[in-house]
Protein backbone atom coordinates (compact mmCIF):
# COMPACT_ATOMS: atom_id res chain seq x y z
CA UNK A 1 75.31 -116.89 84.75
CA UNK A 2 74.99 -113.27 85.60
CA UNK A 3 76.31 -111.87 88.75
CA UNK A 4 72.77 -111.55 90.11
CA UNK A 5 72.15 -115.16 88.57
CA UNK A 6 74.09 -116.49 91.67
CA UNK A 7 72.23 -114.35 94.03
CA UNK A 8 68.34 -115.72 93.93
CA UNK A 9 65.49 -117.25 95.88
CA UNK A 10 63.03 -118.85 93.15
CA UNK A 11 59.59 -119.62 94.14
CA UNK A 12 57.83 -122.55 93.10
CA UNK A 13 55.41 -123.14 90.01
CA UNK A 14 52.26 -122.06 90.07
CA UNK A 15 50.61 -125.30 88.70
CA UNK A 16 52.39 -127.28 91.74
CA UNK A 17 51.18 -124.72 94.10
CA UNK A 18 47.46 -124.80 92.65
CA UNK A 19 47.45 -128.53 92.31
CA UNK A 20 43.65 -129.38 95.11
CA UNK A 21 45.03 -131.44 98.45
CA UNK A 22 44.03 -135.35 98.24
CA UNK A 23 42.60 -137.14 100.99
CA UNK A 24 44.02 -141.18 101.85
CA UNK A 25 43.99 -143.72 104.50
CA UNK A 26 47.74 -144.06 104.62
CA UNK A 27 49.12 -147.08 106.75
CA UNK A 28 52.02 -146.51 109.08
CA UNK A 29 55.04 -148.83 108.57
CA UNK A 30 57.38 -147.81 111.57
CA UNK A 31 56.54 -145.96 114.49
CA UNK A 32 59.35 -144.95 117.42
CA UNK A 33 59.69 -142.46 120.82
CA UNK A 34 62.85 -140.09 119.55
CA UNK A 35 63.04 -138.59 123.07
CA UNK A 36 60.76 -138.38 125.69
CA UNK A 37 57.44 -137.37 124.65
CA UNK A 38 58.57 -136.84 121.02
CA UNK A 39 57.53 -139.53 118.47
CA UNK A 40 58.49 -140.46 114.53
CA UNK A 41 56.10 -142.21 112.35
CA UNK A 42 56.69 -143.29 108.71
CA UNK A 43 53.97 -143.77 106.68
CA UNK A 44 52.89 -145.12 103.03
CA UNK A 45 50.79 -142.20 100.63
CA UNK A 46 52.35 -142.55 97.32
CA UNK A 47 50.15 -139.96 96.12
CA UNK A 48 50.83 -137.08 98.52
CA UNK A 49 54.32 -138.38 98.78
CA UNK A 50 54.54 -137.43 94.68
CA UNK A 51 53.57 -134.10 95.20
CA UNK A 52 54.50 -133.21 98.58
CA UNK A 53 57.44 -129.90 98.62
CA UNK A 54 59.68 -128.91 101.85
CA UNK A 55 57.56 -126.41 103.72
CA UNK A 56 54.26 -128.04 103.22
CA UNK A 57 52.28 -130.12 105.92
CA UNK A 58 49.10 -132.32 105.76
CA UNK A 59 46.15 -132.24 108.49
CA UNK A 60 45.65 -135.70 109.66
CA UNK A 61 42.35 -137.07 111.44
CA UNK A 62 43.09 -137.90 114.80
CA UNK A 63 40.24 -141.01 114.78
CA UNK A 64 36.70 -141.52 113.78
CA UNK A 65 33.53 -140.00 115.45
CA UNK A 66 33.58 -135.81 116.85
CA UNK A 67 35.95 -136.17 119.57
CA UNK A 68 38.84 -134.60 119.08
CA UNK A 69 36.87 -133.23 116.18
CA UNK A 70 39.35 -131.08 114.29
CA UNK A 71 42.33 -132.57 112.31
CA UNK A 72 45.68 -132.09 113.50
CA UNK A 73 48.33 -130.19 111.45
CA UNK A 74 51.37 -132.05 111.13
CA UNK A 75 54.92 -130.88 108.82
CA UNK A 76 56.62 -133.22 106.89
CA UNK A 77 59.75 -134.11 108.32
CA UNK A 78 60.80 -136.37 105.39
CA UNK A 79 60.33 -138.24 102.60
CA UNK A 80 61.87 -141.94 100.63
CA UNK A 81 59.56 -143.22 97.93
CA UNK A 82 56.50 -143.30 98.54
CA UNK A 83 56.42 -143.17 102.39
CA UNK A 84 56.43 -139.50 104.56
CA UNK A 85 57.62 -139.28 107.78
CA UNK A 86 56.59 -137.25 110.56
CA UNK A 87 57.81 -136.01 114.22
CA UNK A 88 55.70 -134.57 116.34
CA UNK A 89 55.35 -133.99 120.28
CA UNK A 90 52.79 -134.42 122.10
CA UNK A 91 51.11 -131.92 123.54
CA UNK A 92 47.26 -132.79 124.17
CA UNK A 93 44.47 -134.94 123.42
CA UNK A 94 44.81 -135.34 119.74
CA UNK A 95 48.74 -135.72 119.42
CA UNK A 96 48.76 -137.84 122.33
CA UNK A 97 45.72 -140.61 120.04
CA UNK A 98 47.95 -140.10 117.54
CA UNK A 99 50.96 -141.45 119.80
CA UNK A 100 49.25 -144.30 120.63
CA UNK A 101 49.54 -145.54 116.78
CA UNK A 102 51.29 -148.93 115.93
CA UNK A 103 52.61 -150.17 112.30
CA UNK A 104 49.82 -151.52 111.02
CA UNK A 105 47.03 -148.84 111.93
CA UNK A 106 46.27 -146.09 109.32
CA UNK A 107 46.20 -142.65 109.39
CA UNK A 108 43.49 -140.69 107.36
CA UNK A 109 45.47 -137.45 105.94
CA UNK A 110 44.71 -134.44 103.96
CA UNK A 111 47.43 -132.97 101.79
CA UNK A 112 49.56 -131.48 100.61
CA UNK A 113 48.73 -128.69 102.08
CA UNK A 114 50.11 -124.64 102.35
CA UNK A 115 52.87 -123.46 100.36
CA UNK A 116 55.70 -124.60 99.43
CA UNK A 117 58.84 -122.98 100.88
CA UNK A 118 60.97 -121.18 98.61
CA UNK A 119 64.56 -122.61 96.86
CA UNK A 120 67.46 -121.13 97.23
CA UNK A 121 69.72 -120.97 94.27
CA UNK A 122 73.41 -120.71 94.39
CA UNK A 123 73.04 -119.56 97.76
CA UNK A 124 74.49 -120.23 101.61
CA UNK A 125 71.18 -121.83 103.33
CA UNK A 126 71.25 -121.75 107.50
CA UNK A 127 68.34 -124.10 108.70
CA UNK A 128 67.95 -123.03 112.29
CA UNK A 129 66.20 -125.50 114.60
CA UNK A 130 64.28 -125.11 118.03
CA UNK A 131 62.87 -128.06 120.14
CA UNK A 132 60.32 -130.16 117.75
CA UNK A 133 61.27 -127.56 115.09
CA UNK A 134 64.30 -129.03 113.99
CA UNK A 135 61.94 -131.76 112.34
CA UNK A 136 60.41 -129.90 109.21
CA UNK A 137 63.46 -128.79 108.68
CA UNK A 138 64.83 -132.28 107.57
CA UNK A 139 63.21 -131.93 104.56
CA UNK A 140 64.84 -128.67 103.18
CA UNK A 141 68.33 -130.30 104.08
CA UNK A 142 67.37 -133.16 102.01
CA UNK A 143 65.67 -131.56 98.66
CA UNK A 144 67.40 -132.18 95.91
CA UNK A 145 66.00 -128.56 95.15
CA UNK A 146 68.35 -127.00 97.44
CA UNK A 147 71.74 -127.50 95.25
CA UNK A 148 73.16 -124.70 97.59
CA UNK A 149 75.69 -124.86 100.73
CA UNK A 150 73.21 -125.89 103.66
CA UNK A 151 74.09 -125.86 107.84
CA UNK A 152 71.85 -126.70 110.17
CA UNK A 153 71.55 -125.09 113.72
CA UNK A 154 69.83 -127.45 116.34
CA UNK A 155 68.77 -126.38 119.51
CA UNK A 156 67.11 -128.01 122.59
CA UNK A 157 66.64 -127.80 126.30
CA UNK A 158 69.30 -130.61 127.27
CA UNK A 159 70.80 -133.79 125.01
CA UNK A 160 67.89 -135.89 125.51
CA UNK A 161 65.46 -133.81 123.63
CA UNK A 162 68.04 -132.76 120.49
CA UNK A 163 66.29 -135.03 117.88
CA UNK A 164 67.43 -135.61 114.63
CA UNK A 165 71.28 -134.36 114.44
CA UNK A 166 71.95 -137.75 113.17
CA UNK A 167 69.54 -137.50 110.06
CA UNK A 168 71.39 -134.62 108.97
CA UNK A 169 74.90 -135.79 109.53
CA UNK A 170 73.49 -138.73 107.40
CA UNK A 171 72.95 -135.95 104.87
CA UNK A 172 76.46 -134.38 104.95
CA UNK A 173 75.07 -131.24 106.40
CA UNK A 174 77.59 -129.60 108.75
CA UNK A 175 75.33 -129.62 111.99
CA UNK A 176 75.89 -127.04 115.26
CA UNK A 177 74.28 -127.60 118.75
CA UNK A 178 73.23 -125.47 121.16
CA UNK A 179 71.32 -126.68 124.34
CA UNK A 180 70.28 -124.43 127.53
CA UNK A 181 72.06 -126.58 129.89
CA UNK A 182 75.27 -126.70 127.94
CA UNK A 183 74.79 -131.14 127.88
CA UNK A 184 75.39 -131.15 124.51
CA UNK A 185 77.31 -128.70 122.46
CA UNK A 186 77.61 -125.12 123.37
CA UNK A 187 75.67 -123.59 126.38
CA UNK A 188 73.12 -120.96 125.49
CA UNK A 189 70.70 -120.88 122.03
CA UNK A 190 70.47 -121.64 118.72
CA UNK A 191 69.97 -117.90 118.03
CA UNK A 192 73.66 -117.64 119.64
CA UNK A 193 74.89 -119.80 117.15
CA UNK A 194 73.14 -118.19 114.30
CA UNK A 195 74.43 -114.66 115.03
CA UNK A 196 77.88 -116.32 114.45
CA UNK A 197 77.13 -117.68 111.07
CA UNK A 198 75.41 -114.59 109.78
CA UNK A 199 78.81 -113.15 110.36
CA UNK A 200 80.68 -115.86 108.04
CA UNK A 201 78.35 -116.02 105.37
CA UNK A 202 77.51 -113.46 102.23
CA UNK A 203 73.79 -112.95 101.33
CA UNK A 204 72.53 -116.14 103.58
CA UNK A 205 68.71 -117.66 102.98
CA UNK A 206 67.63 -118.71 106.80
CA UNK A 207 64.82 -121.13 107.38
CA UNK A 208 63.60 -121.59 110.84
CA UNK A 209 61.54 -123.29 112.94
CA UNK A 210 60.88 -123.31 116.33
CA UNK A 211 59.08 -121.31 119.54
CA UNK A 212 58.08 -117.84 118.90
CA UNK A 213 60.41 -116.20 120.60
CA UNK A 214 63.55 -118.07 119.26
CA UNK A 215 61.94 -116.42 115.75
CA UNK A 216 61.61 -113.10 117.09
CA UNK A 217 65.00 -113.21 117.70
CA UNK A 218 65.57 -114.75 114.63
CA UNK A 219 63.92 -111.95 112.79
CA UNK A 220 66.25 -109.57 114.89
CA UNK A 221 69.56 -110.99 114.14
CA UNK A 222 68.44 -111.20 110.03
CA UNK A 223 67.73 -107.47 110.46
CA UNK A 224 70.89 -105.86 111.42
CA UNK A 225 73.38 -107.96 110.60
CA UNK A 226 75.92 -105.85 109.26
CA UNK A 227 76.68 -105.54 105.62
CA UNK A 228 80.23 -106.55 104.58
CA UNK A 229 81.81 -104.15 101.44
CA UNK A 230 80.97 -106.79 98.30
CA UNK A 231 80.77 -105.78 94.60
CA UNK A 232 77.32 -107.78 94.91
CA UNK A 233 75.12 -106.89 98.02
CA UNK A 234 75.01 -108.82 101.14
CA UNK A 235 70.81 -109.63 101.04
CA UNK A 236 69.30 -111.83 103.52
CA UNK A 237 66.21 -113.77 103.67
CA UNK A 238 65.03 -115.13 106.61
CA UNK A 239 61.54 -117.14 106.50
CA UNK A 240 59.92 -118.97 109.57
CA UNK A 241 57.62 -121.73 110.40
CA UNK A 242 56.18 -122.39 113.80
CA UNK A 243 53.21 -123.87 115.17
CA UNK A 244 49.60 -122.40 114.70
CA UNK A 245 46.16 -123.66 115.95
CA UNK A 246 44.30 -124.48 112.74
CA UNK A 247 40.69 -125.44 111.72
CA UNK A 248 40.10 -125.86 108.08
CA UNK A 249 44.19 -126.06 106.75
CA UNK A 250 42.80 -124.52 103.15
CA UNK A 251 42.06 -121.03 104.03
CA UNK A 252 38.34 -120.42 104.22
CA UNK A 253 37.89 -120.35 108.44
CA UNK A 254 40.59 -117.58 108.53
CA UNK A 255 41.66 -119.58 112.57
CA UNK A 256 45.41 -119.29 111.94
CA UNK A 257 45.40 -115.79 110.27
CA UNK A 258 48.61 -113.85 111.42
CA UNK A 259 48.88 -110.12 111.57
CA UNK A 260 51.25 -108.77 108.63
CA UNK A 261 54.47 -106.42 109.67
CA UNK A 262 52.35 -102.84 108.91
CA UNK A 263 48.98 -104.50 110.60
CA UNK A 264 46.85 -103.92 107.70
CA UNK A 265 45.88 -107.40 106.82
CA UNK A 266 45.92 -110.82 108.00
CA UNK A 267 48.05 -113.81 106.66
CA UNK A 268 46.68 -117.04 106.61
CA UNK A 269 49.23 -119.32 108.18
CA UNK A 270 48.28 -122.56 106.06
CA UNK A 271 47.02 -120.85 102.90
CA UNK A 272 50.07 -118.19 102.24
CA UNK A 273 52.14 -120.04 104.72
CA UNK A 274 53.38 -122.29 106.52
CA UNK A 275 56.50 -120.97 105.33
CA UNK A 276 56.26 -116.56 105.77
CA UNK A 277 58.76 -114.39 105.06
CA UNK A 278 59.47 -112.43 108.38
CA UNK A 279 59.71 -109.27 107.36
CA UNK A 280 56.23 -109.93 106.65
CA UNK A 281 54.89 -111.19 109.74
CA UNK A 282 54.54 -109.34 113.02
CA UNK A 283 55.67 -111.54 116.12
């Protein structure tokens, strides 16, 4: 392997990436409140569950009839077999149907859908978590893509709503909190903690997930993080995910288009996304 062997982000297949989304009534086999407000449901959709990569999401149908009448987007948090798991909040009429779900009831979904996110090879990976963001996250710790050193930064208001640190523990991913009130690890945000590990770590891939502003800062810190002397060059990537209202989830209503960096076109969030490179994206 070449020196710049060591040092690369592949992307994945086109024929995975082209592959049309499939649409299943998928039954939910376990169904619990992680914290208050926040809930985890695993359910059975062998199909999607085949073809389903870290990064992507499915839109699910909230119930029958026009009211709510869109689907809701939801990222995959994780999957075993043929079941997917998802963790949501809830935040409104549709997530809060969606809450009221038991084992037992099915879920109509459409997926996979959106991009996959891209795998690191041979490189340091820093998953960096926010709120209800930590969840898609999950999945990139557990990919048996990502063969590279992983950490995952969590961060949350106060103990009770840090979800998940378990679930990567389980994982043996080293795992660093951060919450505002200082309940639970240090006191301040995960951003704090991430300027520290750009520090320690050569030519980093970030993934992160959370509020916007947590990924403007995000996108701040992956900027100007200085550049240690290296006979290969310190490179960072830094790509975000974060929560965008969405209509279609294949790309033809253009309702979650972002702005690019330079403002001359927009992204589609679910078509090139959910996944964006942030150098890319203006936020």
């Amino acid at each position: 392997m070449t020196p710049d062997a060591k040092h690369l982000t592949s992307d994945v297949p086109p024929a995975v990436r082209s592959l049309p989304p499939l649409q299943c009534q998928a039954p939910i086999s376990a169904r619990r409140e992680l914290a208050p407000g926040i809930i985890s449901v695993w359910l059975s959709a062998p199909e999607i569950a085949r073809r389903v990569q870290p990064g992507q999401f499915v839109q699910v149908r909230v119930r029958d009839g026009f009211e709510p009448f869109l689907r809701r987007p939801l990222s995959i948090a994780q999957r075993r077999g043929n079941r997917l798991r998802f963790v949501f909040r809830i935040v409104g009429q549709g997530t809060a149907l969606l809450a009221e779900s038991r084992p037992g009831d099915k879920w109509e979904i459409l997926g996979p859908l959106g991009r996959p996110g891209p795998r690191p090879v041979n490189r340091r990976v820093i998953l960096v978590g926010g709120g209800i963001g930590i969840a898609p996250l999950l999945f990139f710790a557990e990919s048996p893509a990502n063969s590279s050193e992983t950490i995952a930064l969590l961060g949350a208001k106060n103990r009770s709503e840090l979800i998940l640190r378990e679930d990567f523990r389980r994982l043996s991913v080293p795992v660093r909190v951060a919450t505002d009130d200082g309940s639970l690890g240090i006191r301040g945000l995960v951003t704090d903690l991430l300027a520290t590990a750009l520090r320690n770590a050569a030519s980093p891939v970030v993934f992160a997930c959370g509020p916007r502003p947590m990924l403007k800062r995000v996108k701040e810190l992956t900027a100007e993080v200085p550049r240690p002397k290296s006979k290969i060059q310190n490179r960072i990537e830094a790509y975000a995910l974060w929560e965008e209202h969405m209509g279609c989830g294949t790309g033809i209503c253009y309702g979650c288009a972002v702005k690019s960096a330079n403002g001359d076109r927009y992204i589609r969030f679910c078509q090139e996304g959910p996944m964006l490179d942030l150098k890319a994206v203006e936020l």
